[in-house]
PDB file of N, CA and C in Angstrom:
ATOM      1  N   UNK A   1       0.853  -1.189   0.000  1.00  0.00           N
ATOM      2  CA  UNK A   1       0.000   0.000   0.000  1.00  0.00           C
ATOM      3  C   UNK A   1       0.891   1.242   0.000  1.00  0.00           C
ATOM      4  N   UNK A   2       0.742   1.962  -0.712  1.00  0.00           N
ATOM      5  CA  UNK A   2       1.445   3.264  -0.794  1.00  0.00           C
ATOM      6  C   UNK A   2       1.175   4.183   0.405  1.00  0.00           C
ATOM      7  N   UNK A   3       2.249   5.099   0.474  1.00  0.00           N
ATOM      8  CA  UNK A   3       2.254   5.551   2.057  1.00  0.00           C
ATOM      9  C   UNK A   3       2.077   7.466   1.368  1.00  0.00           C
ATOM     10  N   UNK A   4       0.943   7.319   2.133  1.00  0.00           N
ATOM     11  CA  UNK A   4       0.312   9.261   1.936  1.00  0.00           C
ATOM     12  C   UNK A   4      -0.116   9.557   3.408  1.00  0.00           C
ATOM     13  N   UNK A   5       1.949   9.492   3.797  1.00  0.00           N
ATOM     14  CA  UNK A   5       1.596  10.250   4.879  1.00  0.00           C
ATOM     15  C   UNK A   5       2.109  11.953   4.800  1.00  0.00           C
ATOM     16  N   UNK A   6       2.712  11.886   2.998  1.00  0.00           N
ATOM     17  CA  UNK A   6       3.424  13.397   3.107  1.00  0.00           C
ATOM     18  C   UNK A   6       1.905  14.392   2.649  1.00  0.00           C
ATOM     19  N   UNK A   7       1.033  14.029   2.711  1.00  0.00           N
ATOM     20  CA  UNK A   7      -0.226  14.826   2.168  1.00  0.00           C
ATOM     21  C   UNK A   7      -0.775  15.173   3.584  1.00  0.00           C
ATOM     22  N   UNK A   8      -1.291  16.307   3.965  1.00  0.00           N
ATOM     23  CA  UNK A   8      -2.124  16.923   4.875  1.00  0.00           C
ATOM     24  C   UNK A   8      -3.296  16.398   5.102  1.00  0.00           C
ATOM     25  N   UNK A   9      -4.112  15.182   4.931  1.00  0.00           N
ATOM     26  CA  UNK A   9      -5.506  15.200   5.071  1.00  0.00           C
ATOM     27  C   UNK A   9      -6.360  15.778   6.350  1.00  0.00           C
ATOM     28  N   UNK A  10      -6.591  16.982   6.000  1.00  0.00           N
ATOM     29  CA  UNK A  10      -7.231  17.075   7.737  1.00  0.00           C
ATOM     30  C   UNK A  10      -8.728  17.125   6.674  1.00  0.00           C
ATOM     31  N   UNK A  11      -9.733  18.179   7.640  1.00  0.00           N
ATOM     32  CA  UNK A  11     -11.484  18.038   7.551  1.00  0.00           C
ATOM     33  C   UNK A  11     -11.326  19.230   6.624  1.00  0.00           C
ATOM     34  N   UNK A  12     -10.163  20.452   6.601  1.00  0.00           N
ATOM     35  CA  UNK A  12     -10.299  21.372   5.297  1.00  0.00           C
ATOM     36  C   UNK A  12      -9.867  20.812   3.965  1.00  0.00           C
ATOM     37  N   UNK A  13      -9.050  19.819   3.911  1.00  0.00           N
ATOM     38  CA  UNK A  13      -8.498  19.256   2.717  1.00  0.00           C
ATOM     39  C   UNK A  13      -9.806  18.340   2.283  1.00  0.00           C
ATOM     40  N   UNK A  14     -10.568  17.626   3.077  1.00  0.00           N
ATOM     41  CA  UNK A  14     -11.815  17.369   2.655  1.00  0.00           C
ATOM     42  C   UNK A  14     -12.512  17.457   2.276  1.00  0.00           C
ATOM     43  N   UNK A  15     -12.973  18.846   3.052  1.00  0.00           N
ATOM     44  CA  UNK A  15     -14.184  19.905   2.733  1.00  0.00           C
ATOM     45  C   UNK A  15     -13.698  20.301   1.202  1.00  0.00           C
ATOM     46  N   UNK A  16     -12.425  20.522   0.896  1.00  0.00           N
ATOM     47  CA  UNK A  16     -12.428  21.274  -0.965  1.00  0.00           C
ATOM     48  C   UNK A  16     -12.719  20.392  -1.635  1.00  0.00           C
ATOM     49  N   UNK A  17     -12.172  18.931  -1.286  1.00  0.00           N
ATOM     50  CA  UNK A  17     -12.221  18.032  -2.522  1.00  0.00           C
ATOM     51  C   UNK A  17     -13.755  17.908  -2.897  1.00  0.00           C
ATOM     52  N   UNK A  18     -14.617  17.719  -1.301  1.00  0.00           N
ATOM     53  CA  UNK A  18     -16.041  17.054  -1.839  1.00  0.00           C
ATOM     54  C   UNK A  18     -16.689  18.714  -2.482  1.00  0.00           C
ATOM     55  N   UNK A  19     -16.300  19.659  -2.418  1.00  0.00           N
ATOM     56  CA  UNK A  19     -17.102  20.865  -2.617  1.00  0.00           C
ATOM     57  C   UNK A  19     -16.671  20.783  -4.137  1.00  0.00           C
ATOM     58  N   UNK A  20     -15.659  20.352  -4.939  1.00  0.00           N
ATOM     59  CA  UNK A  20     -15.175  20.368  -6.004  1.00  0.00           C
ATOM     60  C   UNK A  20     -16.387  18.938  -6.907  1.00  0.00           C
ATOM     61  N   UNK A  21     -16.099  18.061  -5.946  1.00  0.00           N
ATOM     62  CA  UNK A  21     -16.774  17.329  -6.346  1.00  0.00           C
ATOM     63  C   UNK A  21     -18.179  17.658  -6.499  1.00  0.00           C
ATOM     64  N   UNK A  22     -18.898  18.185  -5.575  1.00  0.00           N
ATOM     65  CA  UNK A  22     -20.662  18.358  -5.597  1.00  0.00           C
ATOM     66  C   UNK A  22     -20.431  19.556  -6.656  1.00  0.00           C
ATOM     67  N   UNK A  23     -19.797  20.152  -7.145  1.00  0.00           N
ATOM     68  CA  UNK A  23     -19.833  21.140  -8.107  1.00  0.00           C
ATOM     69  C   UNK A  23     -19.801  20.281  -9.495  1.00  0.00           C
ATOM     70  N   UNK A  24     -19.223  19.413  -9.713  1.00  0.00           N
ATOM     71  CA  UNK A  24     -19.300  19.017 -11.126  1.00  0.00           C
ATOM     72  C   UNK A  24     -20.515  17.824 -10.808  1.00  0.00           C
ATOM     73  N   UNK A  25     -20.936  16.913  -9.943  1.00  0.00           N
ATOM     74  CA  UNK A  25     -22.156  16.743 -10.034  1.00  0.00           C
ATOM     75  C   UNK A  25     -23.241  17.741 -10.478  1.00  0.00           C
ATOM     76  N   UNK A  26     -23.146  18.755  -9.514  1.00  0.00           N
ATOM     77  CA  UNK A  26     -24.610  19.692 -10.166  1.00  0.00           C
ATOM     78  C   UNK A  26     -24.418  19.950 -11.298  1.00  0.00           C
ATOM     79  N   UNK A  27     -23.236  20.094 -12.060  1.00  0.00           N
ATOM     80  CA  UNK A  27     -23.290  20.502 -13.079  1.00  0.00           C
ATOM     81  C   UNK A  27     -23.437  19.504 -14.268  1.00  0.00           C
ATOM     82  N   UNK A  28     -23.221  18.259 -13.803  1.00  0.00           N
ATOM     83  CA  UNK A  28     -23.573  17.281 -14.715  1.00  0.00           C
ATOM     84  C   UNK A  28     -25.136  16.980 -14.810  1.00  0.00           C
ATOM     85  N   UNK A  29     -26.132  17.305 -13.465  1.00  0.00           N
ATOM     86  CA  UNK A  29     -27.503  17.269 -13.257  1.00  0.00           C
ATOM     87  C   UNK A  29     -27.711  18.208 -14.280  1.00  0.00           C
ATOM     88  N   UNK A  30     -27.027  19.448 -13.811  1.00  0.00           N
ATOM     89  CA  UNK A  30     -28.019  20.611 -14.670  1.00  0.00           C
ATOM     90  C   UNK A  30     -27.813  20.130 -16.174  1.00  0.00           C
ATOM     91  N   UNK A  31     -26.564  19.824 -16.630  1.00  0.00           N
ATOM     92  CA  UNK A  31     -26.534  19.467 -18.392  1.00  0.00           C
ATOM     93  C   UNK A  31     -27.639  18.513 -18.651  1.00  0.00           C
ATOM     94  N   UNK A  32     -27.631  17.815 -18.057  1.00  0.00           N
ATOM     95  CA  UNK A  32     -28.861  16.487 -18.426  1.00  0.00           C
ATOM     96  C   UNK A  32     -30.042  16.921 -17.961  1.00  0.00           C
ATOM     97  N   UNK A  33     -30.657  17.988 -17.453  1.00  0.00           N
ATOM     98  CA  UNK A  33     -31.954  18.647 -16.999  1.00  0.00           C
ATOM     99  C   UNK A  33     -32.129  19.667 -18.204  1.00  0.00           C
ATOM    100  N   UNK A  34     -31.106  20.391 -18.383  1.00  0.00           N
ATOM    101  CA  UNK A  34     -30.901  21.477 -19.315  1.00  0.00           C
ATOM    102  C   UNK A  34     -30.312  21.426 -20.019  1.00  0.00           C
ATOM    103  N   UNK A  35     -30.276  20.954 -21.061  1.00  0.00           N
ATOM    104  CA  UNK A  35     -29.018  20.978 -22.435  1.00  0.00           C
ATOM    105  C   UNK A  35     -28.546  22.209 -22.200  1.00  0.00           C
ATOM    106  N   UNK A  36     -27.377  22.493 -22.420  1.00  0.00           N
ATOM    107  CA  UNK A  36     -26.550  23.749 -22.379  1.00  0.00           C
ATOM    108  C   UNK A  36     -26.291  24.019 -24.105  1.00  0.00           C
ATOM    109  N   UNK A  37     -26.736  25.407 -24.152  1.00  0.00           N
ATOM    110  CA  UNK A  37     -25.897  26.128 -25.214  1.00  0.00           C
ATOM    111  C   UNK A  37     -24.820  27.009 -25.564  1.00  0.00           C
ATOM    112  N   UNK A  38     -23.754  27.078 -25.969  1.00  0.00           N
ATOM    113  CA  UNK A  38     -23.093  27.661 -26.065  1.00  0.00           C
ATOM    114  C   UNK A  38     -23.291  29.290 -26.100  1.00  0.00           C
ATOM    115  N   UNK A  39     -22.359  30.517 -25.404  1.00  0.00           N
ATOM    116  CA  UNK A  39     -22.907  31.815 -25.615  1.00  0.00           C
ATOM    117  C   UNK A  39     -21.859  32.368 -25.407  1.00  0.00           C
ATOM    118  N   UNK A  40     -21.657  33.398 -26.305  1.00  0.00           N
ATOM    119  CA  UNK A  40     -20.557  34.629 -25.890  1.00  0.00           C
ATOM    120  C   UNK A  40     -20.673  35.786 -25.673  1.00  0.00           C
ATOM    121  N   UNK A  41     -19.853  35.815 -24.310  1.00  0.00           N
ATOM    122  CA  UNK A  41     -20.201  36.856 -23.876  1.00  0.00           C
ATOM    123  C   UNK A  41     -18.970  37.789 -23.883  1.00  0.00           C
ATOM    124  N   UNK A  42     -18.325  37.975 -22.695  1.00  0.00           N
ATOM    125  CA  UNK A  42     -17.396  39.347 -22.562  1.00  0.00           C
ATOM    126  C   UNK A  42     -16.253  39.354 -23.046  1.00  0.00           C
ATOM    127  N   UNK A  43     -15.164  38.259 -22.847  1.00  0.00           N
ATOM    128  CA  UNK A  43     -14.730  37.530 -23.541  1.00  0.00           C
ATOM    129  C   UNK A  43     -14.187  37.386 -25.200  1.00  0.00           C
ATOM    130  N   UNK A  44     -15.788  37.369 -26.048  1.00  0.00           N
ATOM    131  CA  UNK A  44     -15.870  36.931 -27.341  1.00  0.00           C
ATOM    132  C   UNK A  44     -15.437  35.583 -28.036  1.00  0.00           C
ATOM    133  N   UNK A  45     -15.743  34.512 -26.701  1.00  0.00           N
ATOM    134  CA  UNK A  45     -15.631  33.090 -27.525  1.00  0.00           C
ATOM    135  C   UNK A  45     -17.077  32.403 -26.601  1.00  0.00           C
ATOM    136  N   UNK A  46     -16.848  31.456 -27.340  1.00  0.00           N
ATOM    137  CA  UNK A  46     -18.127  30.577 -27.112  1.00  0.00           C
ATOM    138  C   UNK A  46     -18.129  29.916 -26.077  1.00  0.00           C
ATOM    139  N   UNK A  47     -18.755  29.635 -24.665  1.00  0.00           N
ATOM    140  CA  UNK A  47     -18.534  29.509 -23.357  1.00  0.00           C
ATOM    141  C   UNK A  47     -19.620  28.755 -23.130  1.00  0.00           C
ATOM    142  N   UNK A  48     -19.055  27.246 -22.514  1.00  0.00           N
ATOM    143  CA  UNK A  48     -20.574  26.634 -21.736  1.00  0.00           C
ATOM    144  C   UNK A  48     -20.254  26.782 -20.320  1.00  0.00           C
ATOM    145  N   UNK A  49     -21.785  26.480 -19.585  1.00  0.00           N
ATOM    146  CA  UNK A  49     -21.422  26.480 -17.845  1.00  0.00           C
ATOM    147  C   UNK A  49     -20.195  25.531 -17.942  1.00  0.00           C
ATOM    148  N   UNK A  50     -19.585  24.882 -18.479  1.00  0.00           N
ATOM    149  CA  UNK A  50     -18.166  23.826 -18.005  1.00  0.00           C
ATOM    150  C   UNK A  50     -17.152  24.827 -17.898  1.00  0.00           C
ATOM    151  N   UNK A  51     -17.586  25.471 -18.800  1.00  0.00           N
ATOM    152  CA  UNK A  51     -15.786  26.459 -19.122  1.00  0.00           C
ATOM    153  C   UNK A  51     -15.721  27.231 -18.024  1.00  0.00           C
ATOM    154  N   UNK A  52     -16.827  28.019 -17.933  1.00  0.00           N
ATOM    155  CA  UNK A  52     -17.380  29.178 -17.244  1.00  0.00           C
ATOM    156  C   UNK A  52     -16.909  28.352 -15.358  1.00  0.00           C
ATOM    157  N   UNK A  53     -17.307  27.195 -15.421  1.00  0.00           N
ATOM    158  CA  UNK A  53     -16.765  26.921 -14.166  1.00  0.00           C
ATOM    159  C   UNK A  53     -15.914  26.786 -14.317  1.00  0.00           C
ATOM    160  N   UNK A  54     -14.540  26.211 -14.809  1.00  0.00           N
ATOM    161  CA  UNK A  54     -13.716  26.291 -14.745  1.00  0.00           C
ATOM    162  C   UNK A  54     -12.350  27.611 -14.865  1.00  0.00           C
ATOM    163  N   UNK A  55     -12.927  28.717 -15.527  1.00  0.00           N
ATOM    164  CA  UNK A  55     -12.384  29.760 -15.489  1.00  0.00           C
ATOM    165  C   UNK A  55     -12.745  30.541 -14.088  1.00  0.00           C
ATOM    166  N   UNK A  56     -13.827  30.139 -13.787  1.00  0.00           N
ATOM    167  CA  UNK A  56     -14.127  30.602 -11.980  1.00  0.00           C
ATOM    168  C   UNK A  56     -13.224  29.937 -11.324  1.00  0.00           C
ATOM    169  N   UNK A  57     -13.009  28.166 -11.385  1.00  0.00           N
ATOM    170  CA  UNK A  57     -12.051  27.380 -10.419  1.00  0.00           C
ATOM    171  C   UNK A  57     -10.549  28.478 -10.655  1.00  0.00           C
ATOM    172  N   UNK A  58     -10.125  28.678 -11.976  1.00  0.00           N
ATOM    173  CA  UNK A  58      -8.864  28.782 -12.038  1.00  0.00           C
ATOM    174  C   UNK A  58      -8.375  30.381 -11.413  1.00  0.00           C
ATOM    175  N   UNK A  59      -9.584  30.503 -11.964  1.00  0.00           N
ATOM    176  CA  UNK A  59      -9.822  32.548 -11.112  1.00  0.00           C
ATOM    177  C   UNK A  59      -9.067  32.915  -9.815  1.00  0.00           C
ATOM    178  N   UNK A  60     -10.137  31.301  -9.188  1.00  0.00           N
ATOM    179  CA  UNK A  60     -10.308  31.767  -7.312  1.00  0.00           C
ATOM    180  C   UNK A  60      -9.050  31.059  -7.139  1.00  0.00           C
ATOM    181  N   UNK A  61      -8.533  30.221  -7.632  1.00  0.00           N
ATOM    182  CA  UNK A  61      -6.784  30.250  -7.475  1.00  0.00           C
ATOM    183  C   UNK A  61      -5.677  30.906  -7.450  1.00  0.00           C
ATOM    184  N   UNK A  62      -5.761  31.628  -8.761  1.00  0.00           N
ATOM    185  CA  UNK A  62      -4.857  32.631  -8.556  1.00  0.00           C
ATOM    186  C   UNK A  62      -5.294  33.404  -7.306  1.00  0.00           C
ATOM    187  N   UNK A  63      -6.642  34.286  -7.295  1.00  0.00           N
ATOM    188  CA  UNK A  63      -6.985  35.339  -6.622  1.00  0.00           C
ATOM    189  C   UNK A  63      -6.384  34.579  -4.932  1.00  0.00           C
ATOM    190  N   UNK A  64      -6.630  33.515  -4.412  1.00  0.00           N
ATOM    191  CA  UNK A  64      -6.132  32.733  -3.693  1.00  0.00           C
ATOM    192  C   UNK A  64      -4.580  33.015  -3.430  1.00  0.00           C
ATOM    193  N   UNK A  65      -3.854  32.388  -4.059  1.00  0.00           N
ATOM    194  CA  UNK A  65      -1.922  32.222  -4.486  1.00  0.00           C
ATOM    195  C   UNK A  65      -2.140  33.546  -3.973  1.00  0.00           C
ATOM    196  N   UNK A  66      -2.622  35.093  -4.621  1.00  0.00           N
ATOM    197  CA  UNK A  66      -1.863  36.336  -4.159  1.00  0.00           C
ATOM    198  C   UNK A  66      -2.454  36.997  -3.312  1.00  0.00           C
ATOM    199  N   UNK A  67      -3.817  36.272  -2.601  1.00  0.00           N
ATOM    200  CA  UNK A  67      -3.944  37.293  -1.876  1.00  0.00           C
ATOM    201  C   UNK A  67      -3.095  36.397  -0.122  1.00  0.00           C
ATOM    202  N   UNK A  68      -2.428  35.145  -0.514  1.00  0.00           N
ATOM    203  CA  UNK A  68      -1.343  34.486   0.432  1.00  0.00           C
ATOM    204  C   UNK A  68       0.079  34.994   0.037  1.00  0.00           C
ATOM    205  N   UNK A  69       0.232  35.229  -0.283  1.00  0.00           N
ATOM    206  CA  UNK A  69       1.317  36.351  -0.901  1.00  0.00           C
ATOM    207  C   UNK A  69       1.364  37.144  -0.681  1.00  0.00           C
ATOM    208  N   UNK A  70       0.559  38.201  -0.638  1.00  0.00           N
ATOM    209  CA  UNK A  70       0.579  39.333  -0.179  1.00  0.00           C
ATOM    210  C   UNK A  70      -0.229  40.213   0.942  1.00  0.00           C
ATOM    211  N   UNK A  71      -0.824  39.323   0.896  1.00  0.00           N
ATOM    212  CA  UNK A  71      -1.586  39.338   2.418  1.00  0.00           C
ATOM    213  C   UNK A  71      -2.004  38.881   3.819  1.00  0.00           C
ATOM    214  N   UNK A  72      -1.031  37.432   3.294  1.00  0.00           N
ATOM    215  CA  UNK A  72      -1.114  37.006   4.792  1.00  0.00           C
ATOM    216  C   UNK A  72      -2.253  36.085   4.811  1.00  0.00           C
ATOM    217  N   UNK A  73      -2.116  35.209   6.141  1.00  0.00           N
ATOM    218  CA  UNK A  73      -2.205  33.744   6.091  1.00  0.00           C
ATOM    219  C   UNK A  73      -4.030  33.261   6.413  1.00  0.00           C
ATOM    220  N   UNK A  74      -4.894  34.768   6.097  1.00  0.00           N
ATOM    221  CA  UNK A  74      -6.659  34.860   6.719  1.00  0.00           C
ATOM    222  C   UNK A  74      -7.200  35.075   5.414  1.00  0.00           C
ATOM    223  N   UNK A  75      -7.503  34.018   4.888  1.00  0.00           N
ATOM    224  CA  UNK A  75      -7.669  34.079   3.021  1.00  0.00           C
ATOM    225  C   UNK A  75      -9.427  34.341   3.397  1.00  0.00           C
ATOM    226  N   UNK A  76     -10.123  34.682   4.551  1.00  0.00           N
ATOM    227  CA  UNK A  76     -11.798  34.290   4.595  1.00  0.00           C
ATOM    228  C   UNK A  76     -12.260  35.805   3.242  1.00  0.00           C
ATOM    229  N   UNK A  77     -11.583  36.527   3.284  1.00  0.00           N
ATOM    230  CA  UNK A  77     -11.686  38.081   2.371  1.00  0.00           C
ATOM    231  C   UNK A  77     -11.424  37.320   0.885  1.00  0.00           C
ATOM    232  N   UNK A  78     -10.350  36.498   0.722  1.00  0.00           N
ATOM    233  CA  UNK A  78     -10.071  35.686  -0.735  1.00  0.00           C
ATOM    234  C   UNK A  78     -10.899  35.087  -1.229  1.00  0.00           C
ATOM    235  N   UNK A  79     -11.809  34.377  -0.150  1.00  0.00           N
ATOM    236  CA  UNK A  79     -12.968  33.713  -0.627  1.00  0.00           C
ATOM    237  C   UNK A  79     -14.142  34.429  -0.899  1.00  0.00           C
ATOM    238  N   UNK A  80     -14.206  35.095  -0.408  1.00  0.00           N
ATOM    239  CA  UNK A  80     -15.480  36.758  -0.253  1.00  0.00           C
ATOM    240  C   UNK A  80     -15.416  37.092  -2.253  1.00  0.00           C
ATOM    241  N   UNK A  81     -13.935  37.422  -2.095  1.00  0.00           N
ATOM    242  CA  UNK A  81     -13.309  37.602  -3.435  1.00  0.00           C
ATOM    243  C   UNK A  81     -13.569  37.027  -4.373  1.00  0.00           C
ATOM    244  N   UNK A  82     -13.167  35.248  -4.721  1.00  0.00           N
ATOM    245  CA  UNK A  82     -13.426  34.708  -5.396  1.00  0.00           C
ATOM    246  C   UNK A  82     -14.518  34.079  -5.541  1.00  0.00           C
ATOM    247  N   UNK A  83     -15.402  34.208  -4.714  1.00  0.00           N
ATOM    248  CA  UNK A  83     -17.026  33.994  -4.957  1.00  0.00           C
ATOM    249  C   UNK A  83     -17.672  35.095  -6.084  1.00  0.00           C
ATOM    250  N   UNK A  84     -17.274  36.425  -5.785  1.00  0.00           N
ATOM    251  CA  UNK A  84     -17.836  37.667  -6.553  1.00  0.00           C
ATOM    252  C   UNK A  84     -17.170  37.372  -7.969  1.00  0.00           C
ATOM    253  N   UNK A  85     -15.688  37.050  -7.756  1.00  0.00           N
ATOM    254  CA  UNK A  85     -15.145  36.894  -9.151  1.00  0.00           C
ATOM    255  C   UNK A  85     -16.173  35.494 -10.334  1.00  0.00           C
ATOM    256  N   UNK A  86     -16.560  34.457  -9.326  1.00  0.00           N
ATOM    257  CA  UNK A  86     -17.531  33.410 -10.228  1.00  0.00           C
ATOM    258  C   UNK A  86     -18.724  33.822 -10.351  1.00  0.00           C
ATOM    259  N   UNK A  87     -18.839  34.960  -9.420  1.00  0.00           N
ATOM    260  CA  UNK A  87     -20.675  35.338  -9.987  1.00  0.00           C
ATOM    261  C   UNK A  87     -20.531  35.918 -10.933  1.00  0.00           C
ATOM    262  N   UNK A  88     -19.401  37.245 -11.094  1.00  0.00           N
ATOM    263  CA  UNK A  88     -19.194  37.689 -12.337  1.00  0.00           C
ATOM    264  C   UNK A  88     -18.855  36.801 -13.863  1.00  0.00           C
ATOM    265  N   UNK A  89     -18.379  35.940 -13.644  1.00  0.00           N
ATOM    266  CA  UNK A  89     -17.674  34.991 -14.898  1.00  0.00           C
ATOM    267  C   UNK A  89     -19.240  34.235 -15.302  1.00  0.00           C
ATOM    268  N   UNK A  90     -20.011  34.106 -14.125  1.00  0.00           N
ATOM    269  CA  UNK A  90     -20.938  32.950 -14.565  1.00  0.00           C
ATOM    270  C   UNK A  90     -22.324  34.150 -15.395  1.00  0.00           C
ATOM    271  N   UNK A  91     -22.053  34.922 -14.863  1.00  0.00           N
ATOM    272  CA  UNK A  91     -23.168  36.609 -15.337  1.00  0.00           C
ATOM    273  C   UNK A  91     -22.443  36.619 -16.939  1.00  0.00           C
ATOM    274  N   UNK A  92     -21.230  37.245 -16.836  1.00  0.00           N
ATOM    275  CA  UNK A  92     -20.528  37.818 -18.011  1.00  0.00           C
ATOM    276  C   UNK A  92     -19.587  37.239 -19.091  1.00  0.00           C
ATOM    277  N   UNK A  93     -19.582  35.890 -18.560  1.00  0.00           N
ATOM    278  CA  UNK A  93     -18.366  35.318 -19.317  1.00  0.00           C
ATOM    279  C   UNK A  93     -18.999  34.248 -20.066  1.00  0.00           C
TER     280      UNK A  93
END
Protein backbone atom coordinates (compact mmCIF):
# COMPACT_ATOMS: atom_id res chain seq x y z
CA UNK A 1 0.00 0.00 0.00
CA UNK A 2 1.44 3.26 -0.79
CA UNK A 3 2.25 5.55 2.06
CA UNK A 4 0.31 9.26 1.94
CA UNK A 5 1.60 10.25 4.88
CA UNK A 6 3.42 13.40 3.11
CA UNK A 7 -0.23 14.83 2.17
CA UNK A 8 -2.12 16.92 4.87
CA UNK A 9 -5.51 15.20 5.07
CA UNK A 10 -7.23 17.08 7.74
CA UNK A 11 -11.48 18.04 7.55
CA UNK A 12 -10.30 21.37 5.30
CA UNK A 13 -8.50 19.26 2.72
CA UNK A 14 -11.81 17.37 2.66
CA UNK A 15 -14.18 19.90 2.73
CA UNK A 16 -12.43 21.27 -0.96
CA UNK A 17 -12.22 18.03 -2.52
CA UNK A 18 -16.04 17.05 -1.84
CA UNK A 19 -17.10 20.87 -2.62
CA UNK A 20 -15.18 20.37 -6.00
CA UNK A 21 -16.77 17.33 -6.35
CA UNK A 22 -20.66 18.36 -5.60
CA UNK A 23 -19.83 21.14 -8.11
CA UNK A 24 -19.30 19.02 -11.13
CA UNK A 25 -22.16 16.74 -10.03
CA UNK A 26 -24.61 19.69 -10.17
CA UNK A 27 -23.29 20.50 -13.08
CA UNK A 28 -23.57 17.28 -14.71
CA UNK A 29 -27.50 17.27 -13.26
CA UNK A 30 -28.02 20.61 -14.67
CA UNK A 31 -26.53 19.47 -18.39
CA UNK A 32 -28.86 16.49 -18.43
CA UNK A 33 -31.95 18.65 -17.00
CA UNK A 34 -30.90 21.48 -19.31
CA UNK A 35 -29.02 20.98 -22.44
CA UNK A 36 -26.55 23.75 -22.38
CA UNK A 37 -25.90 26.13 -25.21
CA UNK A 38 -23.09 27.66 -26.07
CA UNK A 39 -22.91 31.82 -25.61
CA UNK A 40 -20.56 34.63 -25.89
CA UNK A 41 -20.20 36.86 -23.88
CA UNK A 42 -17.40 39.35 -22.56
CA UNK A 43 -14.73 37.53 -23.54
CA UNK A 44 -15.87 36.93 -27.34
CA UNK A 45 -15.63 33.09 -27.52
CA UNK A 46 -18.13 30.58 -27.11
CA UNK A 47 -18.53 29.51 -23.36
CA UNK A 48 -20.57 26.63 -21.74
CA UNK A 49 -21.42 26.48 -17.84
CA UNK A 50 -18.17 23.83 -18.00
CA UNK A 51 -15.79 26.46 -19.12
CA UNK A 52 -17.38 29.18 -17.24
CA UNK A 53 -16.77 26.92 -14.17
CA UNK A 54 -13.72 26.29 -14.74
CA UNK A 55 -12.38 29.76 -15.49
CA UNK A 56 -14.13 30.60 -11.98
CA UNK A 57 -12.05 27.38 -10.42
CA UNK A 58 -8.86 28.78 -12.04
CA UNK A 59 -9.82 32.55 -11.11
CA UNK A 60 -10.31 31.77 -7.31
CA UNK A 61 -6.78 30.25 -7.47
CA UNK A 62 -4.86 32.63 -8.56
CA UNK A 63 -6.98 35.34 -6.62
CA UNK A 64 -6.13 32.73 -3.69
CA UNK A 65 -1.92 32.22 -4.49
CA UNK A 66 -1.86 36.34 -4.16
CA UNK A 67 -3.94 37.29 -1.88
CA UNK A 68 -1.34 34.49 0.43
CA UNK A 69 1.32 36.35 -0.90
CA UNK A 70 0.58 39.33 -0.18
CA UNK A 71 -1.59 39.34 2.42
CA UNK A 72 -1.11 37.01 4.79
CA UNK A 73 -2.21 33.74 6.09
CA UNK A 74 -6.66 34.86 6.72
CA UNK A 75 -7.67 34.08 3.02
CA UNK A 76 -11.80 34.29 4.59
CA UNK A 77 -11.69 38.08 2.37
CA UNK A 78 -10.07 35.69 -0.74
CA UNK A 79 -12.97 33.71 -0.63
CA UNK A 80 -15.48 36.76 -0.25
CA UNK A 81 -13.31 37.60 -3.43
CA UNK A 82 -13.43 34.71 -5.40
CA UNK A 83 -17.03 33.99 -4.96
CA UNK A 84 -17.84 37.67 -6.55
CA UNK A 85 -15.15 36.89 -9.15
CA UNK A 86 -17.53 33.41 -10.23
CA UNK A 87 -20.67 35.34 -9.99
CA UNK A 88 -19.19 37.69 -12.34
CA UNK A 89 -17.67 34.99 -14.90
CA UNK A 90 -20.94 32.95 -14.56
CA UNK A 91 -23.17 36.61 -15.34
CA UNK A 92 -20.53 37.82 -18.01
CA UNK A 93 -18.37 35.32 -19.32
Amino acid sequence: MPDFSWMAWTWQTALFFSVIGALLLVMTVLAVLFPETERVGILRIPTTRGDRLFISLLGAAFINLAWLGLMGPDPVWALGLSLAYAAAVFRYV
